[in-house]
N, C-alpha and C. Protein backbone atom coordinates (compact mmCIF):
# COMPACT_ATOMS: atom_id res chain seq x y z
N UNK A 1 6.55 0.61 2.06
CA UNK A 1 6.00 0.48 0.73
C UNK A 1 4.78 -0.43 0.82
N UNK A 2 3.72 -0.04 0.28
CA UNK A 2 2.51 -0.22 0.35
C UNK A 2 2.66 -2.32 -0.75
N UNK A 3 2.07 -3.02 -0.01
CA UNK A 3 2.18 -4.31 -0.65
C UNK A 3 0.85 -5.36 -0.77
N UNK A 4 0.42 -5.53 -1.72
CA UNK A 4 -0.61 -6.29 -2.21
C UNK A 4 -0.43 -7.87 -2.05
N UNK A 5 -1.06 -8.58 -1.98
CA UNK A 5 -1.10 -9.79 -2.12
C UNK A 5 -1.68 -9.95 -3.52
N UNK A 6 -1.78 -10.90 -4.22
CA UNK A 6 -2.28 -11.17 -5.44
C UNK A 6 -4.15 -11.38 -5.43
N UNK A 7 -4.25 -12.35 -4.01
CA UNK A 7 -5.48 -13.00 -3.76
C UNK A 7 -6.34 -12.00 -3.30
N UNK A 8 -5.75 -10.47 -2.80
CA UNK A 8 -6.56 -9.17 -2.31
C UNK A 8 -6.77 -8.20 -3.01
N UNK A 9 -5.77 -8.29 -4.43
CA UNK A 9 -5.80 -7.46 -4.98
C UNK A 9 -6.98 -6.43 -5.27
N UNK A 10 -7.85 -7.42 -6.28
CA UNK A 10 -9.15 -7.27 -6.89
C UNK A 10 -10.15 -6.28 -5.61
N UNK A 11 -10.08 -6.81 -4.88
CA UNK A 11 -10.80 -6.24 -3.83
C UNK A 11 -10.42 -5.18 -3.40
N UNK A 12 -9.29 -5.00 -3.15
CA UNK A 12 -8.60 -3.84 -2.93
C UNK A 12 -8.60 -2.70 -3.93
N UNK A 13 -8.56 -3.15 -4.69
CA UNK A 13 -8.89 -2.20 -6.05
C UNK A 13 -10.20 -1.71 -6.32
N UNK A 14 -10.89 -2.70 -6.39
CA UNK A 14 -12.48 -2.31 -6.21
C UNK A 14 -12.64 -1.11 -5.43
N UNK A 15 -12.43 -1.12 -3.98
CA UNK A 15 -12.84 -0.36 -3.38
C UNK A 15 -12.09 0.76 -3.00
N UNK A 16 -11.02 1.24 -4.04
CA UNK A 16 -10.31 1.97 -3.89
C UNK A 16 -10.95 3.42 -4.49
N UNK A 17 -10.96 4.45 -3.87
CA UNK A 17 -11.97 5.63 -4.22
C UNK A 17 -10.98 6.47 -5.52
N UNK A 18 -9.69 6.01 -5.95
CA UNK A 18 -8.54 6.61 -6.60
C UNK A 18 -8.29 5.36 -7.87
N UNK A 19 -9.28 4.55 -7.53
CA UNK A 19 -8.93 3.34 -8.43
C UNK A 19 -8.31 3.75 -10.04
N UNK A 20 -8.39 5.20 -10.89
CA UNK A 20 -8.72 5.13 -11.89
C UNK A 20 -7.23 5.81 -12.09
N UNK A 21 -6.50 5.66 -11.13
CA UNK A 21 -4.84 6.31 -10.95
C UNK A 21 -4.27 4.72 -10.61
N UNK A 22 -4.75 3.56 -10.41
CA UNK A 22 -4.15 2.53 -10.35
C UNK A 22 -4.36 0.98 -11.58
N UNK A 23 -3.10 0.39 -11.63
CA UNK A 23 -3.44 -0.43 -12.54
C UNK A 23 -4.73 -1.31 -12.13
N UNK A 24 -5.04 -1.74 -13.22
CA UNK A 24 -6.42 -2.64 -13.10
C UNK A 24 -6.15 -3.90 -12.42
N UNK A 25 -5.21 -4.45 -12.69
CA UNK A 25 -4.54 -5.97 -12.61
C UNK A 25 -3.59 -6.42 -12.01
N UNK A 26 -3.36 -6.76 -11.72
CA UNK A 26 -2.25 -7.81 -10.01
C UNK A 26 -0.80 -7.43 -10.88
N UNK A 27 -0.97 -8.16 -12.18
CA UNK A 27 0.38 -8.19 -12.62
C UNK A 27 1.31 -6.98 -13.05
N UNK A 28 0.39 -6.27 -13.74
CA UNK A 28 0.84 -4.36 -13.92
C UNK A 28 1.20 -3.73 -12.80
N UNK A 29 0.44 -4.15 -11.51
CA UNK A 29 0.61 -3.44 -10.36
C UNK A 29 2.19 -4.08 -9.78
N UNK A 30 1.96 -5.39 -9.59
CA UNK A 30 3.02 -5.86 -9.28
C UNK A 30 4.47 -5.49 -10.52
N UNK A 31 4.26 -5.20 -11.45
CA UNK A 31 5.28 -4.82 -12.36
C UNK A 31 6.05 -3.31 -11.79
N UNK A 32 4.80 -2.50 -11.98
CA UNK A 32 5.49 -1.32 -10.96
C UNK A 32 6.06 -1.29 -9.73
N UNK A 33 5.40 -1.73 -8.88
CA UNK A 33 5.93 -1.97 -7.54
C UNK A 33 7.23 -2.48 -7.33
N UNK A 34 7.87 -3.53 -7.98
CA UNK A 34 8.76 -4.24 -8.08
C UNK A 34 9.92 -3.05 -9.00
N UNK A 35 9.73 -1.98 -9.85
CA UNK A 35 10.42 -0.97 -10.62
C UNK A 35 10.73 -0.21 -9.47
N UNK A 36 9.75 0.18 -8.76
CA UNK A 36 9.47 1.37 -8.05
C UNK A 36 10.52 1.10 -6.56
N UNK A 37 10.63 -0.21 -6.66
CA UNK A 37 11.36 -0.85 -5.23
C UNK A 37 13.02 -0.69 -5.61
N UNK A 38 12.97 -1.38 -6.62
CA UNK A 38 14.56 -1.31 -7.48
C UNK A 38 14.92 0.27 -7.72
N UNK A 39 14.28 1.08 -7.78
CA UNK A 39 14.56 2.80 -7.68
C UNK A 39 15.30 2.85 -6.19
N UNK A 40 14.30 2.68 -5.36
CA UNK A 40 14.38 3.04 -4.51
C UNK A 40 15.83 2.36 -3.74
N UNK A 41 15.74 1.06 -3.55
CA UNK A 41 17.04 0.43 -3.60
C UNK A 41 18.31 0.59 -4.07
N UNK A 42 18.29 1.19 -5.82
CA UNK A 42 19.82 1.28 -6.49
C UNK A 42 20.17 2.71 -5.96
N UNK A 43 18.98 3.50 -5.39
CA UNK A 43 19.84 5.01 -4.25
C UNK A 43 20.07 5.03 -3.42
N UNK A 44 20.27 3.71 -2.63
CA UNK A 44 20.61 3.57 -1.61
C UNK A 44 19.58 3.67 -0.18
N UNK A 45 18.15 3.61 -0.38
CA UNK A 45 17.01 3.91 0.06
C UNK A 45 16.56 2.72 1.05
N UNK A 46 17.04 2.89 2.19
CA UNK A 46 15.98 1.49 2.58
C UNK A 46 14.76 0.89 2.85
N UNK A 47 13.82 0.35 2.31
CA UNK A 47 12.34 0.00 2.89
C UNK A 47 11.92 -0.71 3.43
N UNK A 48 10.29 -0.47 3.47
CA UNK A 48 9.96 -1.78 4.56
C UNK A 48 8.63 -2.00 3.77
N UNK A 49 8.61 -3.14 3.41
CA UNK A 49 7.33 -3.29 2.99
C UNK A 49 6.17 -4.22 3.88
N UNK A 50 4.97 -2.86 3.78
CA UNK A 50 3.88 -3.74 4.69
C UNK A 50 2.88 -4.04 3.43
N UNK A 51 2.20 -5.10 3.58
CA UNK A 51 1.06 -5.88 3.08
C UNK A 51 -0.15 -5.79 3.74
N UNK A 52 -0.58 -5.39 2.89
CA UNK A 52 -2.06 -4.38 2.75
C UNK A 52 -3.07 -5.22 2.70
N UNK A 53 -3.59 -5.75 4.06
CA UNK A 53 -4.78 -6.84 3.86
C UNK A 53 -6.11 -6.42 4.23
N UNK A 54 -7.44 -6.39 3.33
CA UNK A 54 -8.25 -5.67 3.21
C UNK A 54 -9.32 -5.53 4.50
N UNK A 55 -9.21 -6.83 5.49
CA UNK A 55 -10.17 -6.80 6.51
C UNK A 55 -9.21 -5.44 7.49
N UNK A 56 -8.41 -5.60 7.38
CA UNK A 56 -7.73 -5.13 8.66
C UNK A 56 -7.97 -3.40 7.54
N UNK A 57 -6.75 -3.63 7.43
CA UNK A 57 -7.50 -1.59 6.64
C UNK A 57 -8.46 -1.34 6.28
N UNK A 58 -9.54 -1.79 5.87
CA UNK A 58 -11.04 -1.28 5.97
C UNK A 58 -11.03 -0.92 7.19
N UNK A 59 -11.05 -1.62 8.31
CA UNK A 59 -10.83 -1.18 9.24
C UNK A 59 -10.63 0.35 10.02
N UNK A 60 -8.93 -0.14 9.61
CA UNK A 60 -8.59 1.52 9.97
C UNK A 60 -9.20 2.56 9.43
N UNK A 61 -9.41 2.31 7.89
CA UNK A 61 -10.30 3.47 7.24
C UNK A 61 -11.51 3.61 8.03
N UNK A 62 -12.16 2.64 8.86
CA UNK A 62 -13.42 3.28 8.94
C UNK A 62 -13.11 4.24 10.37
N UNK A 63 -12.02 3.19 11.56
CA UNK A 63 -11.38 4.55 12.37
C UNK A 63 -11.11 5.78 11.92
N UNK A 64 -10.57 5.47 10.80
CA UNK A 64 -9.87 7.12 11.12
C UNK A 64 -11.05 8.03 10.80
N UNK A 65 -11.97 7.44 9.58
CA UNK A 65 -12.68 7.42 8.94
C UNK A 65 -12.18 8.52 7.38
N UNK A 66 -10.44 7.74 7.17
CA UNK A 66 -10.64 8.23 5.77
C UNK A 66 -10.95 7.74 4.59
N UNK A 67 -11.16 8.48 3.27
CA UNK A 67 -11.44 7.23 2.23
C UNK A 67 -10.27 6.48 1.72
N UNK A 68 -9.98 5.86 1.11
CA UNK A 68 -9.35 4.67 0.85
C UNK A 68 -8.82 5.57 -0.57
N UNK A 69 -7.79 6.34 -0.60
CA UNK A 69 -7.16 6.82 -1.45
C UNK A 69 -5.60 6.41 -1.43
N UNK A 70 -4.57 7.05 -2.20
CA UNK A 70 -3.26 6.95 -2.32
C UNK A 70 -2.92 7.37 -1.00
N UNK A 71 -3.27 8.69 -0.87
CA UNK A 71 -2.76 9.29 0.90
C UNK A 71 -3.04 8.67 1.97
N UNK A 72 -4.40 7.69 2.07
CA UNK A 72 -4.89 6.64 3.13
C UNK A 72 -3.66 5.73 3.24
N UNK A 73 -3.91 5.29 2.17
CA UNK A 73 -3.09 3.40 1.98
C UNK A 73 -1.22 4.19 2.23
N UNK A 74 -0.93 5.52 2.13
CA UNK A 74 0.35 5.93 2.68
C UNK A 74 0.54 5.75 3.86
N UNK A 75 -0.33 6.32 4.48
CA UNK A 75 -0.74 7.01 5.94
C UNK A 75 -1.03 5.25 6.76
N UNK A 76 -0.99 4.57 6.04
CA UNK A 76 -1.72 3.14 7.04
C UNK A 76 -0.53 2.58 6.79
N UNK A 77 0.41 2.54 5.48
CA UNK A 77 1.91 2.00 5.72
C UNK A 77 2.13 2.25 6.76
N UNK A 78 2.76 3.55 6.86
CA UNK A 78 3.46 4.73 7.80
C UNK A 78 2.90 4.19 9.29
N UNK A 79 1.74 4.15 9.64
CA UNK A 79 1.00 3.80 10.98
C UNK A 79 1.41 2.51 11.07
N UNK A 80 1.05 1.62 10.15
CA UNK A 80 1.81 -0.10 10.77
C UNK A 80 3.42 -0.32 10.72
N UNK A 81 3.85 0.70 9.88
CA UNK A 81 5.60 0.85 10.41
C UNK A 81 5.56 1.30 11.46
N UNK A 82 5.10 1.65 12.13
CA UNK A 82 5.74 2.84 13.49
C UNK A 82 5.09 1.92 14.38
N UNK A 83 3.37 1.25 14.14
CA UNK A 83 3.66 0.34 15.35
C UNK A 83 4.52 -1.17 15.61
N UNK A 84 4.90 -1.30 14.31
CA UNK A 84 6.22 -2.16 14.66
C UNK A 84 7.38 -1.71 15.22
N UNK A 85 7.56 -0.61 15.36
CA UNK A 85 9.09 0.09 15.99
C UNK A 85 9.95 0.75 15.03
N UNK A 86 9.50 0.83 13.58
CA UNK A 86 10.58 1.00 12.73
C UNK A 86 10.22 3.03 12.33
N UNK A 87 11.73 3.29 12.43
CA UNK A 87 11.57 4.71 11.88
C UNK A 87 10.55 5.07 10.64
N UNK A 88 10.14 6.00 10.32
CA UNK A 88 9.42 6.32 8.98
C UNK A 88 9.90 7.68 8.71
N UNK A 89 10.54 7.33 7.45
CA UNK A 89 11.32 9.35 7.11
C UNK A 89 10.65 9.64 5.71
């Protein structure tokens, strides 16, 4: 599960090419996220949440060279789970 810091948010948002499908503000975002976790949890779902820090995934975006959409910021969870060792289903 894709995870923000508060202090990256703004930035992260900014330069998000899908920005207008995401909340504006740390706290809305963090409101969902925190719903969206408790879903996932009361079905018995287990996660892993990585934190999404903007030097380092700019980064990868400019490797892979995709844009910085919902499917990116999936796809870069998914890639920093797996190089920690952890399954991704």
């Amino acid at each position: 599960m894709p995870w923000y810091e508060r202090e990256d948010f703004s930035q992260l948002w900014e330069l998000a090419h899908d920005r207008e499908e995401m909340p504006s503000d740390y706290e809305a975002w963090h409101r969902n996220a925190v719903a969206v976790m408790n879903i996932w949890l009361a079905r018995g779902r287990a996660l892993e949440i990585v934190t999404i820090k903007p030097a380092e995934f700019l980064a990868w975006l400019r490797e892979t060279g995709l844009p910085n959409t919902a499917e990116a910021r999936r796809r870069y969870v998914e890639f920093r789970a797996v190089a920690h060792g952890h399954d991704v289903a």
